[in-house]
Structure formats: structure tokens, C-alpha cells
N, C-alpha and C. Protein backbone atom coordinates (compact mmCIF):
# COMPACT_ATOMS: atom_id res chain seq x y z
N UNK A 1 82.91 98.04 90.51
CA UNK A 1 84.32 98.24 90.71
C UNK A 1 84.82 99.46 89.95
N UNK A 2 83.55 100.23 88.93
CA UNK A 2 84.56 100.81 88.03
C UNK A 2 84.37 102.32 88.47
N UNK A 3 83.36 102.33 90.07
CA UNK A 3 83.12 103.80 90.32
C UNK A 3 84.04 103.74 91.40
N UNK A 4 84.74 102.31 92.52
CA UNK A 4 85.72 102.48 93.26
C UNK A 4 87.18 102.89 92.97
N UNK A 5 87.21 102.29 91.69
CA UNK A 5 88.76 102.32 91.32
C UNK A 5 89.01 103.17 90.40
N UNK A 6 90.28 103.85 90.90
CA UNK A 6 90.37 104.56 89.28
C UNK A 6 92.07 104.68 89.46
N UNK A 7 92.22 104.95 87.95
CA UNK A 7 93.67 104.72 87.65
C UNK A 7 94.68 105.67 88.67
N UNK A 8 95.93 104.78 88.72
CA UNK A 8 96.98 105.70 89.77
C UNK A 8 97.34 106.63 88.94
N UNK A 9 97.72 107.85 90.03
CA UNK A 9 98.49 108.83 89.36
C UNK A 9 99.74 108.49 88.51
N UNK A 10 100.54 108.68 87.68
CA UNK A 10 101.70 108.66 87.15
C UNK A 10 102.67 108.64 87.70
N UNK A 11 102.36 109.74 88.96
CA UNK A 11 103.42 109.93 89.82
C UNK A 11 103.76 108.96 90.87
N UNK A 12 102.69 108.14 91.21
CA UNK A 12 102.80 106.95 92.02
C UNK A 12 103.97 106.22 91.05
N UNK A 13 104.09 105.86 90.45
CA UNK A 13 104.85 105.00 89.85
C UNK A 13 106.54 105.57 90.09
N UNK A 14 107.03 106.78 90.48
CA UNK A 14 108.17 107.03 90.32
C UNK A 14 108.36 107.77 91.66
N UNK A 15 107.75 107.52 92.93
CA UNK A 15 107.66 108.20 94.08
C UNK A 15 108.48 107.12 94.88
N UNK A 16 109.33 107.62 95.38
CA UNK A 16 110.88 106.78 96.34
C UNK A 16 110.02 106.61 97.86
N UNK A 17 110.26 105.34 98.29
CA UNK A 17 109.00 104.87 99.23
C UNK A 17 110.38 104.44 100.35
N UNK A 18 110.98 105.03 101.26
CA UNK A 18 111.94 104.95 102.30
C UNK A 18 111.69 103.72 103.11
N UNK A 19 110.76 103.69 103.93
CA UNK A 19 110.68 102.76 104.70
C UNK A 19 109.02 101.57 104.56
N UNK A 20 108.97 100.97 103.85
CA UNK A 20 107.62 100.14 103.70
C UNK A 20 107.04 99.47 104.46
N UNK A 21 106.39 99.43 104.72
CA UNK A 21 105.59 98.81 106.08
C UNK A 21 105.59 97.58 106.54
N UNK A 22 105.77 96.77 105.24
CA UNK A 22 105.94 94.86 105.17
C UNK A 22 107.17 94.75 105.91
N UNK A 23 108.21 95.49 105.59
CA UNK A 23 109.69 95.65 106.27
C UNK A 23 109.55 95.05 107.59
N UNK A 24 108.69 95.76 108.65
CA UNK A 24 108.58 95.64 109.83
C UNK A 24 107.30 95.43 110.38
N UNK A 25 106.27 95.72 109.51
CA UNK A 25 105.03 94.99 110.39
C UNK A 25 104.52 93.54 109.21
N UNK A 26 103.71 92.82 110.22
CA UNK A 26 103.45 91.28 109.76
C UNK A 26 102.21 91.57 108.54
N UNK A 27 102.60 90.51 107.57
CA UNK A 27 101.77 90.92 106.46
C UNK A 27 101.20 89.37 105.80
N UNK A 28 99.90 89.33 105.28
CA UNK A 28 100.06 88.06 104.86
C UNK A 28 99.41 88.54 103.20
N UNK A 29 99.69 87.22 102.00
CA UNK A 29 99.47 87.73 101.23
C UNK A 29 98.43 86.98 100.31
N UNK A 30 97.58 87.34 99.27
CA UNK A 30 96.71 86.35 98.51
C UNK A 30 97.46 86.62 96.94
N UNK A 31 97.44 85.82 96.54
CA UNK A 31 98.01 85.32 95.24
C UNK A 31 96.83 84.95 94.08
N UNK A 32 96.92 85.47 92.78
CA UNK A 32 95.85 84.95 92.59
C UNK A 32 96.20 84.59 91.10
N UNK A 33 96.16 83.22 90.76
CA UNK A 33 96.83 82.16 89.70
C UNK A 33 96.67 82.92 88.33
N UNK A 34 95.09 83.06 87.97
CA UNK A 34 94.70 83.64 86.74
C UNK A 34 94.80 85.11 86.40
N UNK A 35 95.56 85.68 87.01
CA UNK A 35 95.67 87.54 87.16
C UNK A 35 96.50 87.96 86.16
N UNK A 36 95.79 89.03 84.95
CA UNK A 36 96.43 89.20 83.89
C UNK A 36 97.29 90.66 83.96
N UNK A 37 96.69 90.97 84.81
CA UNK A 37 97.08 92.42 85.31
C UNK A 37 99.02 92.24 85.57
N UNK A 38 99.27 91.11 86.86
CA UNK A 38 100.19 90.91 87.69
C UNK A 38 100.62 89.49 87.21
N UNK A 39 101.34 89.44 86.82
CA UNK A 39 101.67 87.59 86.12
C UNK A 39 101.95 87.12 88.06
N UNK A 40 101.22 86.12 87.66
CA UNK A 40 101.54 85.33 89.16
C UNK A 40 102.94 84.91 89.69
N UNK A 41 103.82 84.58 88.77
CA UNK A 41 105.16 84.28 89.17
C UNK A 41 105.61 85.84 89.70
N UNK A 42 105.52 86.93 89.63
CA UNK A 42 105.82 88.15 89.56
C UNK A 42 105.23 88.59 91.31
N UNK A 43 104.13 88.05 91.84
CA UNK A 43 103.51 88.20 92.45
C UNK A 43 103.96 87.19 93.65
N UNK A 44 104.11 86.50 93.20
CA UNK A 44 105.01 85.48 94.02
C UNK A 44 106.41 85.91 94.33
N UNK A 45 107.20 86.11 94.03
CA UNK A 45 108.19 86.93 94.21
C UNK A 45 108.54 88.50 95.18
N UNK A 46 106.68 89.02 94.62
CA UNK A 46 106.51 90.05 95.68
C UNK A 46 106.16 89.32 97.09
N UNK A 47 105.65 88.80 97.41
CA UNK A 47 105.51 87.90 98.05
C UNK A 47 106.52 87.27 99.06
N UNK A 48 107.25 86.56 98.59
CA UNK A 48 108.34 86.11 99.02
C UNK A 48 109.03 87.50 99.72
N UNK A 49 109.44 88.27 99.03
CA UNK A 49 109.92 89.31 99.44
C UNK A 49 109.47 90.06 100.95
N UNK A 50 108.28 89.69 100.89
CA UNK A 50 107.63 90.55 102.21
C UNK A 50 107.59 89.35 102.98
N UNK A 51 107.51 88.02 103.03
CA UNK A 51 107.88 87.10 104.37
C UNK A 51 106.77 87.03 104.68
N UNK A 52 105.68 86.90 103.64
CA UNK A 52 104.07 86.79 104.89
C UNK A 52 103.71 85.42 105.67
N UNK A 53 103.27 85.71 106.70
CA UNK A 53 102.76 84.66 107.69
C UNK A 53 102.22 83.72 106.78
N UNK A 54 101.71 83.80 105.69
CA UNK A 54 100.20 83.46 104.57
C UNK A 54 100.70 83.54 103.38
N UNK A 55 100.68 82.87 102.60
CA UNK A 55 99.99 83.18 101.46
C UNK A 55 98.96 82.45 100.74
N UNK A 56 97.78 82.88 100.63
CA UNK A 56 96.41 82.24 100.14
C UNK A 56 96.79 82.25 98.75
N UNK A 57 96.56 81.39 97.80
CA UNK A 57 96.61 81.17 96.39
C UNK A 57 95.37 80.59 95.82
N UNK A 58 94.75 81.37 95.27
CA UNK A 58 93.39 81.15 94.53
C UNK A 58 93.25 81.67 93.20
N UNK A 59 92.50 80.68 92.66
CA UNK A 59 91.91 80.27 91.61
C UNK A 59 91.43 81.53 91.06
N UNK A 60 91.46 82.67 90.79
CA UNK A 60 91.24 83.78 90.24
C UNK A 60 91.94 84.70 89.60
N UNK A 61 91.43 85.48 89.00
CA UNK A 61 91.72 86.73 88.07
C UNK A 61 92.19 87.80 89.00
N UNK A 62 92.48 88.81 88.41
CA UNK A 62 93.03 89.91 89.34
C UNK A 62 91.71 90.59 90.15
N UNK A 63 90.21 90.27 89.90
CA UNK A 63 89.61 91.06 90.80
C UNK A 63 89.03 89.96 91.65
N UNK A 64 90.11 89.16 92.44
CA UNK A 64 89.70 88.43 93.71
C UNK A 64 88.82 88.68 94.77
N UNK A 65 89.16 89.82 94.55
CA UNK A 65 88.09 90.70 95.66
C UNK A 65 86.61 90.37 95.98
N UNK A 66 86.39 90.36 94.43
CA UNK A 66 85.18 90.39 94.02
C UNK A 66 84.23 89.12 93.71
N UNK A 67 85.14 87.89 92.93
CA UNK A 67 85.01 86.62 92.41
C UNK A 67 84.95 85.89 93.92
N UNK A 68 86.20 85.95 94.49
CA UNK A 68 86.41 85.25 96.08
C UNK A 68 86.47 85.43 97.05
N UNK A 69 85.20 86.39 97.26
CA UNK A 69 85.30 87.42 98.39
C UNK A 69 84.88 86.60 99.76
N UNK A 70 84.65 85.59 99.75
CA UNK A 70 84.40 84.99 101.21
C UNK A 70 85.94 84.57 101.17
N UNK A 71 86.84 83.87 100.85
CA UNK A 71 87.92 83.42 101.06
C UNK A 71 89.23 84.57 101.44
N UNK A 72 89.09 85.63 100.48
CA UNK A 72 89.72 87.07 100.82
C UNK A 72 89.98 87.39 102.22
N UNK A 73 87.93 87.75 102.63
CA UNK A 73 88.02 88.18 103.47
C UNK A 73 88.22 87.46 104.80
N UNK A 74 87.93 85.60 104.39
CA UNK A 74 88.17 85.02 105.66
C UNK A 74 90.42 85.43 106.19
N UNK A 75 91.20 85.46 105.13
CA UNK A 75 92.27 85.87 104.87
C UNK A 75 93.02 86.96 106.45
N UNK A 76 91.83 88.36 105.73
CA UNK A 76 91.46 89.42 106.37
C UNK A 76 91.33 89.09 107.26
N UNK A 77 90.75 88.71 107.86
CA UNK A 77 90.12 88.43 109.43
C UNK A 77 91.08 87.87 110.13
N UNK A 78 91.80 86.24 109.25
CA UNK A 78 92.96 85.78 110.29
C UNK A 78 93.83 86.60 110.39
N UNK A 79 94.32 87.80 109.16
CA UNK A 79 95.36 88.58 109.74
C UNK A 79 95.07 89.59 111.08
N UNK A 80 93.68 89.95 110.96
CA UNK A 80 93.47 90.70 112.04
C UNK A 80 93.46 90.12 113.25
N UNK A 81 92.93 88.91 113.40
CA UNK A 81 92.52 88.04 114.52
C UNK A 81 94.68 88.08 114.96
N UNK A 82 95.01 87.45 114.02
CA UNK A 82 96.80 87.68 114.62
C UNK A 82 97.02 88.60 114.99
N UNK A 83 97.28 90.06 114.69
CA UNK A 83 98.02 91.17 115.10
C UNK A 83 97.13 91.61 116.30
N UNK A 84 95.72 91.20 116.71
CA UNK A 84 95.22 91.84 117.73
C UNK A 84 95.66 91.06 119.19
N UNK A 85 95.66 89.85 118.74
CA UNK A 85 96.46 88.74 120.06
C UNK A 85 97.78 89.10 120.65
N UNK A 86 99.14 89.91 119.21
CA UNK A 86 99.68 90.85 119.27
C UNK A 86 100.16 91.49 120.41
């Protein structure tokens, strides 16, 4: 993970984002209880905010990805399997 990721620019953080995509297209979301990065109540809230079809809530740390990656990606798939029926 530590040759995929690398820290955001600075400037991401203060860049005015007009129209967001959750706004108007369908989004679902995973939540993940033990995430030290994102306090989960915080995340939940983002969440709420975007109206997802979903939200998966699992038992993990912030690199879900990685720990719960069959559950993630089964996630992934129903969102795709939705928007392609679409």
C-alpha cells in the first residue's frame, strides 16, 4: 500500500469542488467502525450526506481495502451490477 498511496497535495485540501458527483449520480458507501484516520461517526455523516443506495459497515480499520477485500469488492460489483441495469 505504501508504493500505491502517497500523500495528497496540500492543495487538495483547499480546492472549491462546484458540482460533486454524489449530488447527482448514485453512490453507495462502506463505513468502516475501527478507522483511525476518519472517526466513524464523521464518516457516517459523510455518508448520510450523499444518500447512498448502501452503506456496508465493517469491522475494520481504515485500510478496508486490504483487511476486507472480498466484502469491499463484493460492494463494488453490486454498485456496478446497479448502474449498468441503469
Amino acid at each position: 500500500m505504501s508504493v500505491a498511496q502517497k500523500a495528497p497535495l496540500a492543495s487538495t485540501f483547499g480546492d472549491t469542488i462546484t458540482a460533486p458527483a454524489w449530488k447527482v449520480k448514485p453512490s453507495w458507501y462502506q463505513l468502516s467502525t475501527d478507522d483511525r484516520m476518519i472517526h466513524p461517526d464523521n464518516q457516517y455523516r459523510m455518508a448520510e450526506r450523499m444518500k447512498p443506495r448502501r452503506i456496508l459497515t465493517l469491522d475494520a480499520s481504515h485500510a478496508s481495502l486490504a483487511s476486507r477485500a472480498g466484502e469491499v469488492a463484493a460492494l463494488i460489483d453490486e454498485a456496478a451490477k446497479a448502474v449498468a441495469k441503469a
